[in-house]
PDB file of N, CA and C in Angstrom:
ATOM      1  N   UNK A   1      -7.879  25.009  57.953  1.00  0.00           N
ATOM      2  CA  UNK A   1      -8.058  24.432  59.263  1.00  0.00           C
ATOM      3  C   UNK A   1      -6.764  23.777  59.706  1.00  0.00           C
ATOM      4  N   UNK A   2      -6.233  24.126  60.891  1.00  0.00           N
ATOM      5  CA  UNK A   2      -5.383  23.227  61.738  1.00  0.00           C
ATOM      6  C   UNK A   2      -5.505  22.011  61.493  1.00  0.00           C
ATOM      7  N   UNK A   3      -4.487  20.950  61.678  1.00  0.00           N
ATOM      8  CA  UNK A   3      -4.421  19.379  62.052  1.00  0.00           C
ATOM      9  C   UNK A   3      -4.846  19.379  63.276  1.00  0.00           C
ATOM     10  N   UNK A   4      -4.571  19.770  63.943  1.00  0.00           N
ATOM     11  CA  UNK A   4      -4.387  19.837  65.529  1.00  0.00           C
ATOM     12  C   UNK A   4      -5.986  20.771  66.450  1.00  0.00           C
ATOM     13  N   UNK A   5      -7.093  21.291  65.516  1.00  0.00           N
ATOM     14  CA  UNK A   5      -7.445  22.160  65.963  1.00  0.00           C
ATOM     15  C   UNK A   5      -9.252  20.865  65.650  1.00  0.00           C
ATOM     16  N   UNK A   6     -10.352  20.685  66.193  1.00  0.00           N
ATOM     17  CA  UNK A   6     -11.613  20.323  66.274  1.00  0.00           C
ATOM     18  C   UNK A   6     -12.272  21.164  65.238  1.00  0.00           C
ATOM     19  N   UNK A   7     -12.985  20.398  64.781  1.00  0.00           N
ATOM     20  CA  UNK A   7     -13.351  21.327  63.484  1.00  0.00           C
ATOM     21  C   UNK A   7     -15.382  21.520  63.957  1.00  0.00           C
ATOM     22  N   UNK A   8     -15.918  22.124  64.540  1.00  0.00           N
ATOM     23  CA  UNK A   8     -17.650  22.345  65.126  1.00  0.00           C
ATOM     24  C   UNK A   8     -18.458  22.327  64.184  1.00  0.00           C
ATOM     25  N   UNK A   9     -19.728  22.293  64.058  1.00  0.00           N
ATOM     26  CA  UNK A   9     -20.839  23.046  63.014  1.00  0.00           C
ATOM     27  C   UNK A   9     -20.862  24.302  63.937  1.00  0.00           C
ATOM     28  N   UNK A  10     -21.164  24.935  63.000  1.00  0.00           N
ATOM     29  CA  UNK A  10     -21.725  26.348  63.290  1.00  0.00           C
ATOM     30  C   UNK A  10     -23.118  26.623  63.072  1.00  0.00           C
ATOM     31  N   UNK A  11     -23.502  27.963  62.314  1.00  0.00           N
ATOM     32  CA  UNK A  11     -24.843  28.213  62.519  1.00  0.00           C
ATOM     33  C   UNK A  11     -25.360  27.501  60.743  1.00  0.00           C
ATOM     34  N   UNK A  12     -24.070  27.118  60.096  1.00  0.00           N
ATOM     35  CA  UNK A  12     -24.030  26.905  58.215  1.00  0.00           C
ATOM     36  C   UNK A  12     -25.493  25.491  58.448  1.00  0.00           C
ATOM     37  N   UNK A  13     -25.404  25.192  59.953  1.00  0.00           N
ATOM     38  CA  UNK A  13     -26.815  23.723  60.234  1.00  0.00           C
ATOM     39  C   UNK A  13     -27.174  24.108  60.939  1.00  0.00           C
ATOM     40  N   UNK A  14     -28.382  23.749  60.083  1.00  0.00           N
ATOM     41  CA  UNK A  14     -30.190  23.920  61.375  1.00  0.00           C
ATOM     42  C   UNK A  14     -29.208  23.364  62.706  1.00  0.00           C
ATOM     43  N   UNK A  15     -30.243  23.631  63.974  1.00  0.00           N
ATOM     44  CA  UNK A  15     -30.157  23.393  65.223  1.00  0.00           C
ATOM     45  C   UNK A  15     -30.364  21.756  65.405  1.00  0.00           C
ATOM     46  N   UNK A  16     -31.375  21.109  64.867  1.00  0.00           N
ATOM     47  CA  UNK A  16     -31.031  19.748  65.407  1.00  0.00           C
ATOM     48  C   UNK A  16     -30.398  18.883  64.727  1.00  0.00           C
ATOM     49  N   UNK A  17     -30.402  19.328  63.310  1.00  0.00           N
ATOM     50  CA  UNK A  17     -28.784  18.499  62.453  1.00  0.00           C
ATOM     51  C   UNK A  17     -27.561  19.263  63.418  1.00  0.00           C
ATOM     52  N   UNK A  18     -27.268  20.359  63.643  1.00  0.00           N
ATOM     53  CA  UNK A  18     -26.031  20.728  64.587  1.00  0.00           C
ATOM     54  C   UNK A  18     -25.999  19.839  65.742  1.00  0.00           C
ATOM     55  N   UNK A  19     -27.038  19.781  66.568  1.00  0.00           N
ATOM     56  CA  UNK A  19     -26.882  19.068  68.029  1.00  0.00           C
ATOM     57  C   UNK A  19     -26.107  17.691  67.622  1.00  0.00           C
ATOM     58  N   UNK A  20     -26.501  16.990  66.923  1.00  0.00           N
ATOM     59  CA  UNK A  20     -26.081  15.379  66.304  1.00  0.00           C
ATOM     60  C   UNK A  20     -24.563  15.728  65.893  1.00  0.00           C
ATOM     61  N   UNK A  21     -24.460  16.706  65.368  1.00  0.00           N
ATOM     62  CA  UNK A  21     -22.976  16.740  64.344  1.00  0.00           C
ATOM     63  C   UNK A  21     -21.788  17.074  65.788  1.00  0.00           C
ATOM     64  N   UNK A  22     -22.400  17.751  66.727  1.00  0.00           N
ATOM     65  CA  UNK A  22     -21.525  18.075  67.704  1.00  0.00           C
ATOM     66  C   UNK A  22     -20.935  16.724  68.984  1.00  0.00           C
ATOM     67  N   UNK A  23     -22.341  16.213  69.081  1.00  0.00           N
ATOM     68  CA  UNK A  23     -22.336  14.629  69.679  1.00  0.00           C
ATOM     69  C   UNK A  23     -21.167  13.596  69.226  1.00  0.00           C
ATOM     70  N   UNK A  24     -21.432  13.734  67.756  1.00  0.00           N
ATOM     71  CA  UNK A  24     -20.579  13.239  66.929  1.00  0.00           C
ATOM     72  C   UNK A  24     -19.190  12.912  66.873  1.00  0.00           C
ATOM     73  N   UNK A  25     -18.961  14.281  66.906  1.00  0.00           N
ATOM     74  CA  UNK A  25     -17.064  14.890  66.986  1.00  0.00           C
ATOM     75  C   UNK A  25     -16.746  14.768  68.309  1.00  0.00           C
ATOM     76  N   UNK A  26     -17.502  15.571  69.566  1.00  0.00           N
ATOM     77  CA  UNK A  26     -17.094  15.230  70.679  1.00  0.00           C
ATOM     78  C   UNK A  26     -16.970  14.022  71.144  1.00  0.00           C
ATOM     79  N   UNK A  27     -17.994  13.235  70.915  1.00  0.00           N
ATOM     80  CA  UNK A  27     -17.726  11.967  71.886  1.00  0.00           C
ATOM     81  C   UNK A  27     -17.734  10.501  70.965  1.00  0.00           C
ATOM     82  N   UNK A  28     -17.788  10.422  70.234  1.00  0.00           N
ATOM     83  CA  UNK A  28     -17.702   9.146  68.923  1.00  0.00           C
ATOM     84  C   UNK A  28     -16.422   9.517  67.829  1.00  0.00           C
ATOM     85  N   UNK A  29     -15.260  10.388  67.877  1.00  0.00           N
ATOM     86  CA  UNK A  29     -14.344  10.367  67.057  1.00  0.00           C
ATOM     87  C   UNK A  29     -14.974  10.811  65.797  1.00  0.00           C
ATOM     88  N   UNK A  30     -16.074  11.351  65.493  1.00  0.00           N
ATOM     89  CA  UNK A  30     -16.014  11.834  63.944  1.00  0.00           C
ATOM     90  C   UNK A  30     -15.467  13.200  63.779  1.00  0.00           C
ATOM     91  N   UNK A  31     -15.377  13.237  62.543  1.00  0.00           N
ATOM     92  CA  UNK A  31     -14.871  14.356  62.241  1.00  0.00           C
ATOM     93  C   UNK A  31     -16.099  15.229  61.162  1.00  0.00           C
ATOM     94  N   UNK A  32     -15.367  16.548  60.878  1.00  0.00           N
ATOM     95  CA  UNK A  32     -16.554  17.390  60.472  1.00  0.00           C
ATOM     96  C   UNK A  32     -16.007  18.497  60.023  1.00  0.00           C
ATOM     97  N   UNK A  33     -15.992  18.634  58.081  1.00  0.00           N
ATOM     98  CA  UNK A  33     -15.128  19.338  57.771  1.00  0.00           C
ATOM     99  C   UNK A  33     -16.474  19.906  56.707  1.00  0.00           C
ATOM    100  N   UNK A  34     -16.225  21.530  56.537  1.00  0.00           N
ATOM    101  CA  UNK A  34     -17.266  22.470  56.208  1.00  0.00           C
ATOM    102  C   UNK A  34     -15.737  23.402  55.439  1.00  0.00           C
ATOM    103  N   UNK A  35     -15.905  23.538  54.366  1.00  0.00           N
ATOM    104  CA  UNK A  35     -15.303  24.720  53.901  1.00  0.00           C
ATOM    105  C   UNK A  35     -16.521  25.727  52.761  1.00  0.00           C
ATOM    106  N   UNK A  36     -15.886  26.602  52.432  1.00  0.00           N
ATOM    107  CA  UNK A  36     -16.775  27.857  51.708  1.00  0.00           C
ATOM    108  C   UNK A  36     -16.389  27.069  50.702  1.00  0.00           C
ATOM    109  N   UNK A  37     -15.817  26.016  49.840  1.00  0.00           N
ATOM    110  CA  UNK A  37     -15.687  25.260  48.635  1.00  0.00           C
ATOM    111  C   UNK A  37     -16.403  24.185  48.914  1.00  0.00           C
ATOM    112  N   UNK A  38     -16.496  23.746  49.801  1.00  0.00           N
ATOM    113  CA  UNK A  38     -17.381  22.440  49.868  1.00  0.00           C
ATOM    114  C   UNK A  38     -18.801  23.336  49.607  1.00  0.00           C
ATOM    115  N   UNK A  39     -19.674  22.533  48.869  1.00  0.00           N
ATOM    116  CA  UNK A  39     -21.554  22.935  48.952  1.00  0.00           C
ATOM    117  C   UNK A  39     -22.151  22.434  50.434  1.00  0.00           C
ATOM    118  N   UNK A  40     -21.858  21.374  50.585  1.00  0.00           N
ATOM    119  CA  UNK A  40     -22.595  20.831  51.855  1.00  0.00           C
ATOM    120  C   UNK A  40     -21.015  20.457  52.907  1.00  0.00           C
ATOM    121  N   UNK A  41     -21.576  20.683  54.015  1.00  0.00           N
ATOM    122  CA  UNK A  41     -20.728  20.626  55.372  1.00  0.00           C
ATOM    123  C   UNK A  41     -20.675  18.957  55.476  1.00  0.00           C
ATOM    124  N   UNK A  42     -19.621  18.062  55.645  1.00  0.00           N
ATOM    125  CA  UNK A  42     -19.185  16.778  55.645  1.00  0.00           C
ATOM    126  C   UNK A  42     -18.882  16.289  57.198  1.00  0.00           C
ATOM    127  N   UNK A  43     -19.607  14.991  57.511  1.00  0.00           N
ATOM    128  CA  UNK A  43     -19.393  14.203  58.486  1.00  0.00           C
ATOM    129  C   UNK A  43     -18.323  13.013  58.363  1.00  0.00           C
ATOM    130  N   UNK A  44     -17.181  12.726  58.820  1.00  0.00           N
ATOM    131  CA  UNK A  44     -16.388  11.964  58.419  1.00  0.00           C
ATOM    132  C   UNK A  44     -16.196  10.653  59.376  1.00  0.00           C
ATOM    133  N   UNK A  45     -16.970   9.728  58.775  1.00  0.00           N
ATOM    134  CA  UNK A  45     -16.889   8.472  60.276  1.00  0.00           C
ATOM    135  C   UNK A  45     -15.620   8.559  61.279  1.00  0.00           C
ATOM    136  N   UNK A  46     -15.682   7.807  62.366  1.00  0.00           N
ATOM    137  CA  UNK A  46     -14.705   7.475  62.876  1.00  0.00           C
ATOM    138  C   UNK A  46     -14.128   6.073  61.910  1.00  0.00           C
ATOM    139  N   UNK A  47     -15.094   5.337  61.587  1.00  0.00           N
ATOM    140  CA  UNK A  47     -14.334   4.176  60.683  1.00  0.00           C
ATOM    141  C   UNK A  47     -13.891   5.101  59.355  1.00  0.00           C
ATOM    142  N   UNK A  48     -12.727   4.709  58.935  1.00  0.00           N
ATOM    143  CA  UNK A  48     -11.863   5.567  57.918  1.00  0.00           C
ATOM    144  C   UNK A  48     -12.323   5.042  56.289  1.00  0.00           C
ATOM    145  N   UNK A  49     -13.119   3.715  56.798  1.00  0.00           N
ATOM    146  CA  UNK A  49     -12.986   2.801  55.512  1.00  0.00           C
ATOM    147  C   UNK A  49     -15.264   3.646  54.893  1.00  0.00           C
ATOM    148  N   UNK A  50     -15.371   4.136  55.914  1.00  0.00           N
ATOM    149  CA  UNK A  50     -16.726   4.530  56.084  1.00  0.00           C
ATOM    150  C   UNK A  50     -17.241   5.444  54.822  1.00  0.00           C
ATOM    151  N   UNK A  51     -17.985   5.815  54.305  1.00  0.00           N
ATOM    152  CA  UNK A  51     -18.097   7.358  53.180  1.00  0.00           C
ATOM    153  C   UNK A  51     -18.262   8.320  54.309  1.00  0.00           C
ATOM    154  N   UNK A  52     -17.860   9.629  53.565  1.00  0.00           N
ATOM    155  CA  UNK A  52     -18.581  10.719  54.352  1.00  0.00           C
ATOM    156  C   UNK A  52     -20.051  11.224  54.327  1.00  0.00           C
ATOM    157  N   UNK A  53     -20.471  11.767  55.171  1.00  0.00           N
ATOM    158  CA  UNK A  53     -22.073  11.515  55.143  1.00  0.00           C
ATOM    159  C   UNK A  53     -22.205  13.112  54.942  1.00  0.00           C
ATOM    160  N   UNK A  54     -23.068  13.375  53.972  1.00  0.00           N
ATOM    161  CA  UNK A  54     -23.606  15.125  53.863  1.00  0.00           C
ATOM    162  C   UNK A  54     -24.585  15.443  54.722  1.00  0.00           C
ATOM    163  N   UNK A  55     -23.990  16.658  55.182  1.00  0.00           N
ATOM    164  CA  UNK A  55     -25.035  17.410  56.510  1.00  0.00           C
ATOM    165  C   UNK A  55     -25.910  18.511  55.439  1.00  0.00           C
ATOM    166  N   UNK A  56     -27.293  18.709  55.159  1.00  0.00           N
ATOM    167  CA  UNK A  56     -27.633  19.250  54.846  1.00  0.00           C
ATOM    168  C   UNK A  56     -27.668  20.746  55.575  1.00  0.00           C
ATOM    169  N   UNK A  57     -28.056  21.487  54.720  1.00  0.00           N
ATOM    170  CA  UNK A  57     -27.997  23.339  55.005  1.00  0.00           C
ATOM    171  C   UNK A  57     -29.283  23.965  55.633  1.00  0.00           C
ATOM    172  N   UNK A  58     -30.137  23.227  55.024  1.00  0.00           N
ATOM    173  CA  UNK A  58     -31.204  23.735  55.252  1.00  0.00           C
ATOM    174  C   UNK A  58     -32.152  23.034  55.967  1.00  0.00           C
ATOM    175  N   UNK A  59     -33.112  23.133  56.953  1.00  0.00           N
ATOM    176  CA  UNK A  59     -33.857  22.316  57.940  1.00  0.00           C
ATOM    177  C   UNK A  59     -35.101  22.085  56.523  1.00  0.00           C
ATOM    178  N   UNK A  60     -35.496  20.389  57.456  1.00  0.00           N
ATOM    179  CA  UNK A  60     -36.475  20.315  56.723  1.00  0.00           C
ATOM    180  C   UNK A  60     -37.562  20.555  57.001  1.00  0.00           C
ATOM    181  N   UNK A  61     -38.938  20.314  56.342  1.00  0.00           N
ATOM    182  CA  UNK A  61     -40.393  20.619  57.016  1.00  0.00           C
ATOM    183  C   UNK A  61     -40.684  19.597  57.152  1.00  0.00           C
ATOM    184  N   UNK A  62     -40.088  18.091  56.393  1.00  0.00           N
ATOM    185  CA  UNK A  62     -40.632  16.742  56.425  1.00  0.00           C
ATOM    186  C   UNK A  62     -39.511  16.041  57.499  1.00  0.00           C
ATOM    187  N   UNK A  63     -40.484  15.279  58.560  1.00  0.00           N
ATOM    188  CA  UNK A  63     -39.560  14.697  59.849  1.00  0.00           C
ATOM    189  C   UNK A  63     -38.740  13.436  59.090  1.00  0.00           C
ATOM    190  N   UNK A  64     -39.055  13.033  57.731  1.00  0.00           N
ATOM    191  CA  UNK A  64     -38.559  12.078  56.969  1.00  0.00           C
ATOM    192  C   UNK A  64     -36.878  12.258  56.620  1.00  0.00           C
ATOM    193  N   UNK A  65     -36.765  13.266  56.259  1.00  0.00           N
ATOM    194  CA  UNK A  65     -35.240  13.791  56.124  1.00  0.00           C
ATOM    195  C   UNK A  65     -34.424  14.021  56.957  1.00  0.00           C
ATOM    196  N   UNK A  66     -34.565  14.083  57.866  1.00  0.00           N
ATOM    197  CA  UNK A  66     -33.878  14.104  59.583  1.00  0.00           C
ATOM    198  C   UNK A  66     -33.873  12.510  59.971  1.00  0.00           C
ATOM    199  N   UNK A  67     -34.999  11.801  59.554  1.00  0.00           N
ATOM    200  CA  UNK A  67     -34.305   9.978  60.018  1.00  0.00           C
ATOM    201  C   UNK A  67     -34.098   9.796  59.256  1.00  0.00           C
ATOM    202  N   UNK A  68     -34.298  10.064  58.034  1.00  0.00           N
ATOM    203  CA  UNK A  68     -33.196   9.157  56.928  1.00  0.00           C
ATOM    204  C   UNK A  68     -31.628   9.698  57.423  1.00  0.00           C
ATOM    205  N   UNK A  69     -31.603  10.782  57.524  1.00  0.00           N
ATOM    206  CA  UNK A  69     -30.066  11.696  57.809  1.00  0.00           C
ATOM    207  C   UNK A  69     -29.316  10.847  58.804  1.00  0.00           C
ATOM    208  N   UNK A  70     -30.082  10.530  60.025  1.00  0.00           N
ATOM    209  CA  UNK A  70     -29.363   9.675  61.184  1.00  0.00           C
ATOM    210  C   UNK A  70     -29.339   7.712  60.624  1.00  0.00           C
ATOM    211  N   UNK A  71     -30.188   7.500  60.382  1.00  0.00           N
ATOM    212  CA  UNK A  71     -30.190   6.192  59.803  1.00  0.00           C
ATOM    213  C   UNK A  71     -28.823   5.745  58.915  1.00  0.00           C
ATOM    214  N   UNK A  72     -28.454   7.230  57.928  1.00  0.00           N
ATOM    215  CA  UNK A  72     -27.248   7.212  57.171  1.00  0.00           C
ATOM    216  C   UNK A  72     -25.920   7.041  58.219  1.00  0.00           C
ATOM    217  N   UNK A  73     -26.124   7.765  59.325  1.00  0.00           N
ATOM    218  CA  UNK A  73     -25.503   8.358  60.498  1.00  0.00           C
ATOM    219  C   UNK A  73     -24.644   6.568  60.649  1.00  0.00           C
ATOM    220  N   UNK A  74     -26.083   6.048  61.317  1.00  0.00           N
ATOM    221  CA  UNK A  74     -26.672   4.537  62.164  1.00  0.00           C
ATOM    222  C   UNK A  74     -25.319   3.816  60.827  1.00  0.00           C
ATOM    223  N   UNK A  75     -25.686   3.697  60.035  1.00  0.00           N
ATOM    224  CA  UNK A  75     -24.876   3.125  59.112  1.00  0.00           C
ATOM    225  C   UNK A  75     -23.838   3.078  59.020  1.00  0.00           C
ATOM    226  N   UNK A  76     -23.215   3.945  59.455  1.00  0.00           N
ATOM    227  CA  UNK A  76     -21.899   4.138  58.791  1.00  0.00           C
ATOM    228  C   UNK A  76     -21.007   4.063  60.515  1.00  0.00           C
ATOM    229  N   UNK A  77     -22.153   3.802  61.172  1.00  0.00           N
ATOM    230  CA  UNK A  77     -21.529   3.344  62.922  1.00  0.00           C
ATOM    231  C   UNK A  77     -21.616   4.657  63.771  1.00  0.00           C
ATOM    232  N   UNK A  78     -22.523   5.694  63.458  1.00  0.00           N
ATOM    233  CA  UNK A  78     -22.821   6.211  64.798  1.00  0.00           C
ATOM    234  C   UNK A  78     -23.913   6.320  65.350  1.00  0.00           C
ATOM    235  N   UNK A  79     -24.001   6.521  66.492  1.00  0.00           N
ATOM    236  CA  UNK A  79     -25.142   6.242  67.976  1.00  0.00           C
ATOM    237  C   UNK A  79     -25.679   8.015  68.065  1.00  0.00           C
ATOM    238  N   UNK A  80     -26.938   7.378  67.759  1.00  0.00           N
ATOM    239  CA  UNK A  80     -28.131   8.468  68.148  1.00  0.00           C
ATOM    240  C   UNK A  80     -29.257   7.517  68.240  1.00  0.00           C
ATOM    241  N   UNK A  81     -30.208   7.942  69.111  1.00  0.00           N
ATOM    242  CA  UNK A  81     -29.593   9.224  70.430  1.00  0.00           C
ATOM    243  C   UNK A  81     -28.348   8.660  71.528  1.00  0.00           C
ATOM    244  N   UNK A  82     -27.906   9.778  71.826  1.00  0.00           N
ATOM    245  CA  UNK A  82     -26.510   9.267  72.709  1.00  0.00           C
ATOM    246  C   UNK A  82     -26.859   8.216  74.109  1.00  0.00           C
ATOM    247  N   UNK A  83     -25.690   7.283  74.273  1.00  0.00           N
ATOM    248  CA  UNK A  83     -26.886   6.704  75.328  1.00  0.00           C
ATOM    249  C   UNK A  83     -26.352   7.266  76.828  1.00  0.00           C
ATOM    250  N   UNK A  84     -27.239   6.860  77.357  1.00  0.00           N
ATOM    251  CA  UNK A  84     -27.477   7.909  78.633  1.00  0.00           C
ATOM    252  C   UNK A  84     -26.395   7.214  79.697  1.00  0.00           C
ATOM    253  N   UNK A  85     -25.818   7.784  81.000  1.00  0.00           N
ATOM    254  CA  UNK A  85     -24.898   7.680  81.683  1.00  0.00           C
ATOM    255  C   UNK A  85     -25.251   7.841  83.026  1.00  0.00           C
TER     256      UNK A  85
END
């Protein structure tokens, strides 16, 4: 990957872990680095001092794993749902 180049989710995340991961990078400074060596696709705070947060691969069937996922999100300082304008 470029320095210089936005790094997206693709299709490697379910659709509504993607929608969040894209929110993310575009408009809150995170970053979002997925390689074929990494196992799981990585959310990288905008705070630097932050951990990176794992985007899971696979959607869940339990709505429990999708708020724990953002709660981790909430933690580490990002905003979901985006607020409105």
């Amino acid at each position: 990957m470029d320095k210089g180049k936005i790094q997206l989710p693709g299709r490697e995340l379910p659709k509504e872990y993607r929608e969040v991961a894209v929110e993310l990078v575009l408009n809150q400074g995170w970053r979002y680095e997925w390689r074929k060596t990494l196992r799981h696709p990585r959310l990288l705070p905008a705070d630097r001092t932050a951990r990176p947060i794992t985007c899971p691969t696979t959607p869940s069937d339990k709505v429990h794993g999708f708020k724990n996922w953002i709660a981790e999100i909430r933690r580490a300082g990002g905003v979901w749902p985006p607020e409105r304008k």
